[in-house]
C-alpha atoms as a PDB file:
ATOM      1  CA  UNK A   1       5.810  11.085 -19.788  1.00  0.00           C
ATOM      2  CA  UNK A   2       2.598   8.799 -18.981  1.00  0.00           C
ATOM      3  CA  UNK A   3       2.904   6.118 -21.885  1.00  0.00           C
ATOM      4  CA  UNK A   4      -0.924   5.051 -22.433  1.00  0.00           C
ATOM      5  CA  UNK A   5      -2.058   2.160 -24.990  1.00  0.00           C
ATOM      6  CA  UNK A   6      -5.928   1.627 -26.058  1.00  0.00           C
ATOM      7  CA  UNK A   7      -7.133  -1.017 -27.428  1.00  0.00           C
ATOM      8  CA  UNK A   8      -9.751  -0.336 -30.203  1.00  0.00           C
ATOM      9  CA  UNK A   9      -8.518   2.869 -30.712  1.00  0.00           C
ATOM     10  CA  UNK A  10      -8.987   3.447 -33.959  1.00  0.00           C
ATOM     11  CA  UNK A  11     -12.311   4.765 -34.045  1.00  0.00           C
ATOM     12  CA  UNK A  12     -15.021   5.899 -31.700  1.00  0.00           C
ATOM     13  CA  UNK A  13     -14.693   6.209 -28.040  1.00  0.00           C
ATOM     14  CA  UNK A  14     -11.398   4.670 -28.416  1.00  0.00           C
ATOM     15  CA  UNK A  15      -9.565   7.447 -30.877  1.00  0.00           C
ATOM     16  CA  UNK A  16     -11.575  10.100 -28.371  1.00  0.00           C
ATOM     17  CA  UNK A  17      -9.683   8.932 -25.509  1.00  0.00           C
ATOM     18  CA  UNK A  18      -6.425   9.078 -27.355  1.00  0.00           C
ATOM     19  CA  UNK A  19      -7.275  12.055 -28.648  1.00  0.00           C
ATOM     20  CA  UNK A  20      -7.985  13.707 -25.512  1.00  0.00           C
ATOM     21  CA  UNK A  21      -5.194  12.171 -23.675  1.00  0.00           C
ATOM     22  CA  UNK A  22      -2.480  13.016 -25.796  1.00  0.00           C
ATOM     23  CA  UNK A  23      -3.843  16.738 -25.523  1.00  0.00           C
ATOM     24  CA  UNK A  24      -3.048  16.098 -21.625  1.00  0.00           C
ATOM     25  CA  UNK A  25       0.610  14.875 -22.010  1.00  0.00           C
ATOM     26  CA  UNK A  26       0.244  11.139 -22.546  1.00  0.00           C
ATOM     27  CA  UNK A  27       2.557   9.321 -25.047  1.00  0.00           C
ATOM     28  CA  UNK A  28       0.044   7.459 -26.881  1.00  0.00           C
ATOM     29  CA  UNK A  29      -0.270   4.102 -28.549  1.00  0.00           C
ATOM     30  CA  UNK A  30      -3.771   2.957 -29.808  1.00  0.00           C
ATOM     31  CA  UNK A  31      -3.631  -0.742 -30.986  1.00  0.00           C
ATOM     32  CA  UNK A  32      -6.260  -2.697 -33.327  1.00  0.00           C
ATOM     33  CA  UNK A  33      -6.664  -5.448 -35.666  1.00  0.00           C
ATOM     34  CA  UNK A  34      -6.801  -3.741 -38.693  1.00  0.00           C
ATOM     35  CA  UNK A  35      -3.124  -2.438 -39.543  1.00  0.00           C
ATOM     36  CA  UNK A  36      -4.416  -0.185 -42.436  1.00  0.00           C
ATOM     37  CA  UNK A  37      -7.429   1.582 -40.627  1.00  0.00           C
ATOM     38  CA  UNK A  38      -5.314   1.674 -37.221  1.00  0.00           C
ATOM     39  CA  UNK A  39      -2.335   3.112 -38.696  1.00  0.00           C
ATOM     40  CA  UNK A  40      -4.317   5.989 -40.464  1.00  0.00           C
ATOM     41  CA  UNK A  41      -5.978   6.463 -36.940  1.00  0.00           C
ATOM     42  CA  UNK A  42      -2.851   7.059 -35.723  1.00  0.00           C
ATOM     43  CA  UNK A  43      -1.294   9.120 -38.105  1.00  0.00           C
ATOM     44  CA  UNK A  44      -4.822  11.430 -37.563  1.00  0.00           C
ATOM     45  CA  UNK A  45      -4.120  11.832 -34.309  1.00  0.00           C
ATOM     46  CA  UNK A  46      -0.140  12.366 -34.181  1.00  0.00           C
ATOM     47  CA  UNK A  47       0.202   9.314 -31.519  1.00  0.00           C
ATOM     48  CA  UNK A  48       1.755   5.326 -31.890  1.00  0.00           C
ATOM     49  CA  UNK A  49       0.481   2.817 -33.087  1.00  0.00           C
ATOM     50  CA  UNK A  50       0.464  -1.273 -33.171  1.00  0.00           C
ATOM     51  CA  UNK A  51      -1.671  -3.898 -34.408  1.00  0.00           C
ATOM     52  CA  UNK A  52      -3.555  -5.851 -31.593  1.00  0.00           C
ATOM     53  CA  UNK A  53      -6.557  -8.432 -32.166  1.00  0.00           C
ATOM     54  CA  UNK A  54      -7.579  -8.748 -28.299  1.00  0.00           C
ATOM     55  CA  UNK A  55      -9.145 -11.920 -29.484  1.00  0.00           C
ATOM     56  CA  UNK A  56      -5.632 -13.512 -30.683  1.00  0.00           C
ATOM     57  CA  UNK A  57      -2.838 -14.422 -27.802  1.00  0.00           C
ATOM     58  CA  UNK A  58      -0.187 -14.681 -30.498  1.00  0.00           C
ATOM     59  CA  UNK A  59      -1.278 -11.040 -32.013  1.00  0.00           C
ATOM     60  CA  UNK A  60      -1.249  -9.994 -28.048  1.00  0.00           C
ATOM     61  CA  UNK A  61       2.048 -10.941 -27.083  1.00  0.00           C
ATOM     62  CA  UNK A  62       3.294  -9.392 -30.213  1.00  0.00           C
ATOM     63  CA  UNK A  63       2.087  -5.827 -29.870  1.00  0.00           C
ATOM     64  CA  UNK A  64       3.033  -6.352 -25.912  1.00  0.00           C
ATOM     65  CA  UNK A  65       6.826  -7.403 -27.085  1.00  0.00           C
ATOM     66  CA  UNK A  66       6.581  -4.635 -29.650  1.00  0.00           C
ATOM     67  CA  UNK A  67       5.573  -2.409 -26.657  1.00  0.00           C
ATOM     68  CA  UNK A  68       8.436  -3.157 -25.319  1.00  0.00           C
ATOM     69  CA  UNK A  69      10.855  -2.866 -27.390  1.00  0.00           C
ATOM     70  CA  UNK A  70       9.709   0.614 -28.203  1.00  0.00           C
ATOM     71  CA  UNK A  71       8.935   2.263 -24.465  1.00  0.00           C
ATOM     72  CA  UNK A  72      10.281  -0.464 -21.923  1.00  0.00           C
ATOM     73  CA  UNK A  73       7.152   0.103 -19.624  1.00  0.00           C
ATOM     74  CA  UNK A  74       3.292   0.712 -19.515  1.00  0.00           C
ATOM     75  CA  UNK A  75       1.784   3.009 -17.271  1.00  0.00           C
ATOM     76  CA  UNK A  76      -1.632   2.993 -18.422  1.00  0.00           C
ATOM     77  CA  UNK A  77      -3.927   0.116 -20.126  1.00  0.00           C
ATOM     78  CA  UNK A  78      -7.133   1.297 -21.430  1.00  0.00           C
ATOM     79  CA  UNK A  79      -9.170  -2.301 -22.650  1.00  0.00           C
ATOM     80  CA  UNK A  80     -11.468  -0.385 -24.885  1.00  0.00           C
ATOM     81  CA  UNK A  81     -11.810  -2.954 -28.137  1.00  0.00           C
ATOM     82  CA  UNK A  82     -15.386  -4.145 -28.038  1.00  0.00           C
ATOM     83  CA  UNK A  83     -18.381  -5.775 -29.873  1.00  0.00           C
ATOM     84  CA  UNK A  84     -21.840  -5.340 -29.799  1.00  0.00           C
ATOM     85  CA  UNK A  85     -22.989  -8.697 -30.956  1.00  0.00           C
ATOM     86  CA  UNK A  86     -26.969  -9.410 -31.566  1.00  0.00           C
ATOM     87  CA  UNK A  87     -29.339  -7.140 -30.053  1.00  0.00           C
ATOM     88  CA  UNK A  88     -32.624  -9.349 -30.603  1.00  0.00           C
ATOM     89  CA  UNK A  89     -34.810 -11.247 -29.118  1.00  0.00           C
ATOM     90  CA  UNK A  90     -33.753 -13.929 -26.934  1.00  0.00           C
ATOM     91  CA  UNK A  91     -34.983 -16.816 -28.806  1.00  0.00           C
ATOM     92  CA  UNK A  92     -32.351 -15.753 -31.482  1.00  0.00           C
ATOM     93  CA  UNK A  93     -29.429 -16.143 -29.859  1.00  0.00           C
ATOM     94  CA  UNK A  94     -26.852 -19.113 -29.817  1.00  0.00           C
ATOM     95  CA  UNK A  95     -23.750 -20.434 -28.004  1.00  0.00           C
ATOM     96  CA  UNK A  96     -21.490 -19.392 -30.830  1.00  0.00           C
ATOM     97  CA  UNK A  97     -23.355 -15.716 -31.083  1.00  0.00           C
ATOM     98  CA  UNK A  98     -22.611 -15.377 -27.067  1.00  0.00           C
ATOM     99  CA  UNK A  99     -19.200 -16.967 -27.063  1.00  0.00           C
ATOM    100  CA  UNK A 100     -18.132 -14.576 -30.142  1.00  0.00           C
ATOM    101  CA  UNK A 101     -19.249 -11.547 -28.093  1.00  0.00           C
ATOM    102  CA  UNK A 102     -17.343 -12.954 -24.904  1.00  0.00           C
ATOM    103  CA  UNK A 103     -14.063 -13.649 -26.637  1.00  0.00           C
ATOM    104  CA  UNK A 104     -13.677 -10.675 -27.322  1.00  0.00           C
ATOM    105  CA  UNK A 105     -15.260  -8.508 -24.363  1.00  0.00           C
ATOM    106  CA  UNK A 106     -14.312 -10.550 -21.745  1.00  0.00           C
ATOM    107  CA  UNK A 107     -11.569 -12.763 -22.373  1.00  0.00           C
ATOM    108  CA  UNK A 108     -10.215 -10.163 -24.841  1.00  0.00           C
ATOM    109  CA  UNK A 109      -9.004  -7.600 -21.750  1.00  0.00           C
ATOM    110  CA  UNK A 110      -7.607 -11.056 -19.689  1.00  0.00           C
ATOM    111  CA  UNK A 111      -4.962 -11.391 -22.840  1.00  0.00           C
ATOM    112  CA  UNK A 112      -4.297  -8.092 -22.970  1.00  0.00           C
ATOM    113  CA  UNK A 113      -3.834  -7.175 -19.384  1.00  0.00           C
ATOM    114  CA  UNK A 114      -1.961 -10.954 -18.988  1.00  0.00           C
ATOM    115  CA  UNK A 115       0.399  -9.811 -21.572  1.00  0.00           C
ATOM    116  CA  UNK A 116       0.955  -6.336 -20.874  1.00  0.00           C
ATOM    117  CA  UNK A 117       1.389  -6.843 -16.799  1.00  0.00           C
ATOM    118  CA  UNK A 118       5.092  -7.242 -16.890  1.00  0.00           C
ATOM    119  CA  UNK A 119       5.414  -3.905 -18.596  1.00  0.00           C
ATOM    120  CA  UNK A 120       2.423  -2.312 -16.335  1.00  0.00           C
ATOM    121  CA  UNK A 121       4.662  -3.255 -13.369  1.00  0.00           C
ATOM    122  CA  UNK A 122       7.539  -1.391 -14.297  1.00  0.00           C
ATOM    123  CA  UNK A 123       5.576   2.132 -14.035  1.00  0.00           C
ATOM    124  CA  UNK A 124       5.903   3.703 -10.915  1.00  0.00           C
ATOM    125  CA  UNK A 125       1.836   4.077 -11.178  1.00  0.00           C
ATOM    126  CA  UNK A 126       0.220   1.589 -12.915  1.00  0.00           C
ATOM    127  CA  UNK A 127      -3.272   2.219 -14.195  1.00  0.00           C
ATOM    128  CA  UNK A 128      -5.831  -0.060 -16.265  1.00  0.00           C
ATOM    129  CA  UNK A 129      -9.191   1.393 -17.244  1.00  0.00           C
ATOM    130  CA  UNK A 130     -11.692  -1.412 -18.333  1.00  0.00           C
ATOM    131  CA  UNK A 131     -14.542   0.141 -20.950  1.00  0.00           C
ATOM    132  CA  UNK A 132     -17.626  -1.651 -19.366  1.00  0.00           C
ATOM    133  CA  UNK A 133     -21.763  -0.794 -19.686  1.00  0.00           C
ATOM    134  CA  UNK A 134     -24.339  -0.251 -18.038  1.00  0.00           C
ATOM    135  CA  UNK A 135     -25.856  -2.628 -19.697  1.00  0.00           C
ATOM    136  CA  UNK A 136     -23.496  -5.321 -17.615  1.00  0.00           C
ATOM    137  CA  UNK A 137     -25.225  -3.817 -14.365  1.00  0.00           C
ATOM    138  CA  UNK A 138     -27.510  -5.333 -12.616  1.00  0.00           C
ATOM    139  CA  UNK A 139     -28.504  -2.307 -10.663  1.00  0.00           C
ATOM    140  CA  UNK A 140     -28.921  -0.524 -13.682  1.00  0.00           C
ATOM    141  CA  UNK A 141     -31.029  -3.036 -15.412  1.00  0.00           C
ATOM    142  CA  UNK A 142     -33.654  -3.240 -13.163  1.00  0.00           C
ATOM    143  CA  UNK A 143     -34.376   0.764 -13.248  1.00  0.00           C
ATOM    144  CA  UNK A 144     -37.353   0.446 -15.257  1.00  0.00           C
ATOM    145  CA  UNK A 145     -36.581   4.472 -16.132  1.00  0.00           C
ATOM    146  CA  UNK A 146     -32.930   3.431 -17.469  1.00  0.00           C
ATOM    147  CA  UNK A 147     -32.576   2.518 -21.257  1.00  0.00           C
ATOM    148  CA  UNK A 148     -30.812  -0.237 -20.173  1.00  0.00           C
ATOM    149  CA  UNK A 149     -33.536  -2.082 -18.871  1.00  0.00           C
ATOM    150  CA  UNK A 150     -35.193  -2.805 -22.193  1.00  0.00           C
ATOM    151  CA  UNK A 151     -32.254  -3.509 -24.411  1.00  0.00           C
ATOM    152  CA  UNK A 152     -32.339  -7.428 -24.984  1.00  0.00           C
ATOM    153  CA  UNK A 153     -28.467  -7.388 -25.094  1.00  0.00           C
ATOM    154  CA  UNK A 154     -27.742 -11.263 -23.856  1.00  0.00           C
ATOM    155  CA  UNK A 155     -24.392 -11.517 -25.133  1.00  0.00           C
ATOM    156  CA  UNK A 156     -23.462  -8.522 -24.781  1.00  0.00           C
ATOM    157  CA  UNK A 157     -24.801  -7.657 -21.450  1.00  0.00           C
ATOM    158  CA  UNK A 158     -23.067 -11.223 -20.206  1.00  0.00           C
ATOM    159  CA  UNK A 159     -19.891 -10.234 -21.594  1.00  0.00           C
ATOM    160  CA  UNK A 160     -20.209  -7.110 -19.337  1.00  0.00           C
ATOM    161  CA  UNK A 161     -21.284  -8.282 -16.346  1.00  0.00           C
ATOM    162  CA  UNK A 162     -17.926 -10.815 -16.656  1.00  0.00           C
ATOM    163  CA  UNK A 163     -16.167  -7.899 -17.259  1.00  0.00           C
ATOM    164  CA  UNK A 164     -17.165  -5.856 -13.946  1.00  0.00           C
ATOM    165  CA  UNK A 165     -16.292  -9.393 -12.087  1.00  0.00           C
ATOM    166  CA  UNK A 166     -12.526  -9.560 -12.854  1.00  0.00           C
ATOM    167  CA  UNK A 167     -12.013  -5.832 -13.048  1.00  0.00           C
ATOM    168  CA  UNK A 168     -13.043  -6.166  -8.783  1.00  0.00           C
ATOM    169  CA  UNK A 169     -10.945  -9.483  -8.320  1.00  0.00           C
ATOM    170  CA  UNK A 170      -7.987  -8.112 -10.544  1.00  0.00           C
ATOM    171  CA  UNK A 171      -8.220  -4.364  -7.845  1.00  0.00           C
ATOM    172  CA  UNK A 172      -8.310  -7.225  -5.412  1.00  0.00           C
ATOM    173  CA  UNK A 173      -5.929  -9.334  -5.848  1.00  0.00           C
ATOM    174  CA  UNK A 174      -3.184  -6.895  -8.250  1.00  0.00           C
ATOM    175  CA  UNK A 175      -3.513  -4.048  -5.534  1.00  0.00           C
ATOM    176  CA  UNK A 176      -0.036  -2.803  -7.048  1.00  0.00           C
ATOM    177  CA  UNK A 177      -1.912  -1.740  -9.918  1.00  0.00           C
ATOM    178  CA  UNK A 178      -5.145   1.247  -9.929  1.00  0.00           C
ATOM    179  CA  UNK A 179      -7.577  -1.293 -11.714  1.00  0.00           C
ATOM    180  CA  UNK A 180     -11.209  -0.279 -12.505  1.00  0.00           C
ATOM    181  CA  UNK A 181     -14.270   0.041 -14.718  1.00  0.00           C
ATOM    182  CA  UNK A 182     -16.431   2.771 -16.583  1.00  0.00           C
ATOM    183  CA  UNK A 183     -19.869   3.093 -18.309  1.00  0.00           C
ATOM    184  CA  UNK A 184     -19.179   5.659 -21.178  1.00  0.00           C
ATOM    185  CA  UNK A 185     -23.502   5.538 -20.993  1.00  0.00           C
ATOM    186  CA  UNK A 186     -25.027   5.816 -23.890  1.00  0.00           C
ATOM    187  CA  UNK A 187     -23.025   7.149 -26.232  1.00  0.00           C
ATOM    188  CA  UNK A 188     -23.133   7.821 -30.252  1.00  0.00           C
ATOM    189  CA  UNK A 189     -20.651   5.249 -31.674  1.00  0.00           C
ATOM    190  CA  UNK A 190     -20.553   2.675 -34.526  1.00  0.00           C
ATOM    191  CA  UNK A 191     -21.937  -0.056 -32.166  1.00  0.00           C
ATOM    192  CA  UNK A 192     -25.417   1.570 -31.935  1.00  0.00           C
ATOM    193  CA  UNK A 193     -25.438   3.344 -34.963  1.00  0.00           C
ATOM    194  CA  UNK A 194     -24.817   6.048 -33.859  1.00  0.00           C
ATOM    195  CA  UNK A 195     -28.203   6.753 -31.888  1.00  0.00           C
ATOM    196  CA  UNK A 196     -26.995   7.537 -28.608  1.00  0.00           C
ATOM    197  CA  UNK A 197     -27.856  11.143 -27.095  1.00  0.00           C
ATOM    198  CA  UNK A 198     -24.566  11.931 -26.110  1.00  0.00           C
ATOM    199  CA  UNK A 199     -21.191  13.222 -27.663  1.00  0.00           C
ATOM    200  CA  UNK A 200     -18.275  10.574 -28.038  1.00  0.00           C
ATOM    201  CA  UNK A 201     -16.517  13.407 -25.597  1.00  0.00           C
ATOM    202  CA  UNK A 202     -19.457  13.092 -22.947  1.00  0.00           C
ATOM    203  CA  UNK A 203     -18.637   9.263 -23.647  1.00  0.00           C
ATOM    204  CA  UNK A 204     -15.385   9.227 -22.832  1.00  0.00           C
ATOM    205  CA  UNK A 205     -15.103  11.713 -19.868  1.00  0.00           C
ATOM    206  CA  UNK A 206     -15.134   8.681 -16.625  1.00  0.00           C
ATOM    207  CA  UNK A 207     -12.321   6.714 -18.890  1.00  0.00           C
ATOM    208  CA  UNK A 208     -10.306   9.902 -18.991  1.00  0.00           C
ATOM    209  CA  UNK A 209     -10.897  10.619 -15.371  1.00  0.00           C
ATOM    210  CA  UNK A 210     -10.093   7.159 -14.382  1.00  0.00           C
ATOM    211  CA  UNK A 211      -6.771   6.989 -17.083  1.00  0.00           C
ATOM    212  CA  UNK A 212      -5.324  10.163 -14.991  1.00  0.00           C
ATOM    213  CA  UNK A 213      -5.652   8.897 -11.691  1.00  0.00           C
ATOM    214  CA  UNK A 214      -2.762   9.215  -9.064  1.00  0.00           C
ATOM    215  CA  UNK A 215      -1.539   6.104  -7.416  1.00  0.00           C
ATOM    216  CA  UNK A 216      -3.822   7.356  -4.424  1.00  0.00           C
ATOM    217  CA  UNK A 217      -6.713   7.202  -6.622  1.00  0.00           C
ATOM    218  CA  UNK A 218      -9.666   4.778  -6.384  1.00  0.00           C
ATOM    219  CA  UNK A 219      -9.176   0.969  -7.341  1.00  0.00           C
ATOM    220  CA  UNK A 220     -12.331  -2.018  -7.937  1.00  0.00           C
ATOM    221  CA  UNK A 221     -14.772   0.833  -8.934  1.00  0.00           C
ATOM    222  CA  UNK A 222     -17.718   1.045 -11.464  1.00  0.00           C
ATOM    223  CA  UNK A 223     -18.359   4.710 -12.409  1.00  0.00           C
ATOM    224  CA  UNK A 224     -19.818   6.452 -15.253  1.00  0.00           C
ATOM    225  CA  UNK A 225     -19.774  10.225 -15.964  1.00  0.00           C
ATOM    226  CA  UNK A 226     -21.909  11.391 -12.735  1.00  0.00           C
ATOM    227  CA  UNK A 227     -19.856   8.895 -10.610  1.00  0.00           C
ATOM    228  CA  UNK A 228     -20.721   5.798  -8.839  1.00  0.00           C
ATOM    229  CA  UNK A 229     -22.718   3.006 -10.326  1.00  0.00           C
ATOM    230  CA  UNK A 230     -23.847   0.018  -9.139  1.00  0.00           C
ATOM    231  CA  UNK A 231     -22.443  -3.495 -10.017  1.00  0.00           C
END
């Protein structure tokens, strides 16, 4: 059986995923920072469940010893947990604001993939699925017919764009492992208020498609639910 964690997974895009992949076989764990709210989550869906704070390395290596303990591998890492920091304009942004967003965006999936690699490299086909934007694409952000384009999402967007970098250097350089990003697109979740046109499932079809790759399937790609994007 595939064992599959997700961070964030306790609501949104994140318990769709879960939900959706435990319907396909996976042995699912969702992880998040809130033990209560996480554990109910979990308990809704029938799957495991651990706490994990992607923006805490001691909360990190515990849920990845915990991981252990309990399934003795990883086969698939979903870095899902996300922010969506201050959408305003420019002016009313600060360092702190930004570095907030990019602890946990960015440097929240290099904990969790750092800690979680030793178990990832005992599957025999070791996946990681890295929940990006389109709002972290530059192609994207200059279509002037694109939503994208006009959402002043500096922290955010950064976060993103850092994101798409290390998910190419980490196909790159971990070859071993079937590493790449997704756009769920625009999507109705918490983070927006739910004002997004499409379903949490149409949100979270590329993550499932890239979660249930083969290990001939594609690695350092940025694809959304039509396919290909651009970085």
């Amino acid at each position: 059986m595939t064992t599959t964690f997700i961070t964030g997974g306790n609501k949104g895009p994140g318990f769709e995923t879960a939900r959706r992949l435990k319907d396909l076989g996976h042995q699912v764990v969702i992880g998040g920072r809130d033990a209560d709210r996480t554990r109910q989550a979990a308990e809704t869906l029938g799957v495991d469940w651990v706490t994990a704070d992607v923006t805490s390395d001691a909360s990190v290596a515990a849920a990845a010893a915990e991981l252990r303990t309990r399934f003795g591998h990883l086969d698939v890492l979903i870095n899902n947990a996300g922010v969506a920091g201050l959408i305003a304009d420019l002016e009313k942004f600060d360092g702190p604001e930004v570095l907030a967003v990019l602890d946990t965006n960015a440097v929240g999936p290099v904990r969790t993939l750092h800690a979680l690699l030793p178990l990832l490299r005992e599957s025999a086909n070791p996946v990681v699925v890295n929940v990006s934007s389109g709002l972290g694409s530059f192609t994207v952000r200059a279509d002037t017919s694109r939503i994208e384009h006009s959402v002043p999402s500096l922290g955010y967007s950064a976060a993103k764009v850092a994101l798409n970098m290390m998910t190419s250097m980490y196909a790159q350089f971990l070859p071993e492992i079937r590493i790449n990003a997704v756009d769920p697109g625009y999507t109705a979740t918490d983070l927006n208020g739910h004002s997004g046109p499409q379903t949490v499932t149409e949100g979270t079809d590329a993550i499932v498609a890239l979660a249930t790759i083969g290990p001939d399937g594609p690695t350092g790609t940025f694809s959304d639910r039509h396919g290909p994007l651009g970085w």
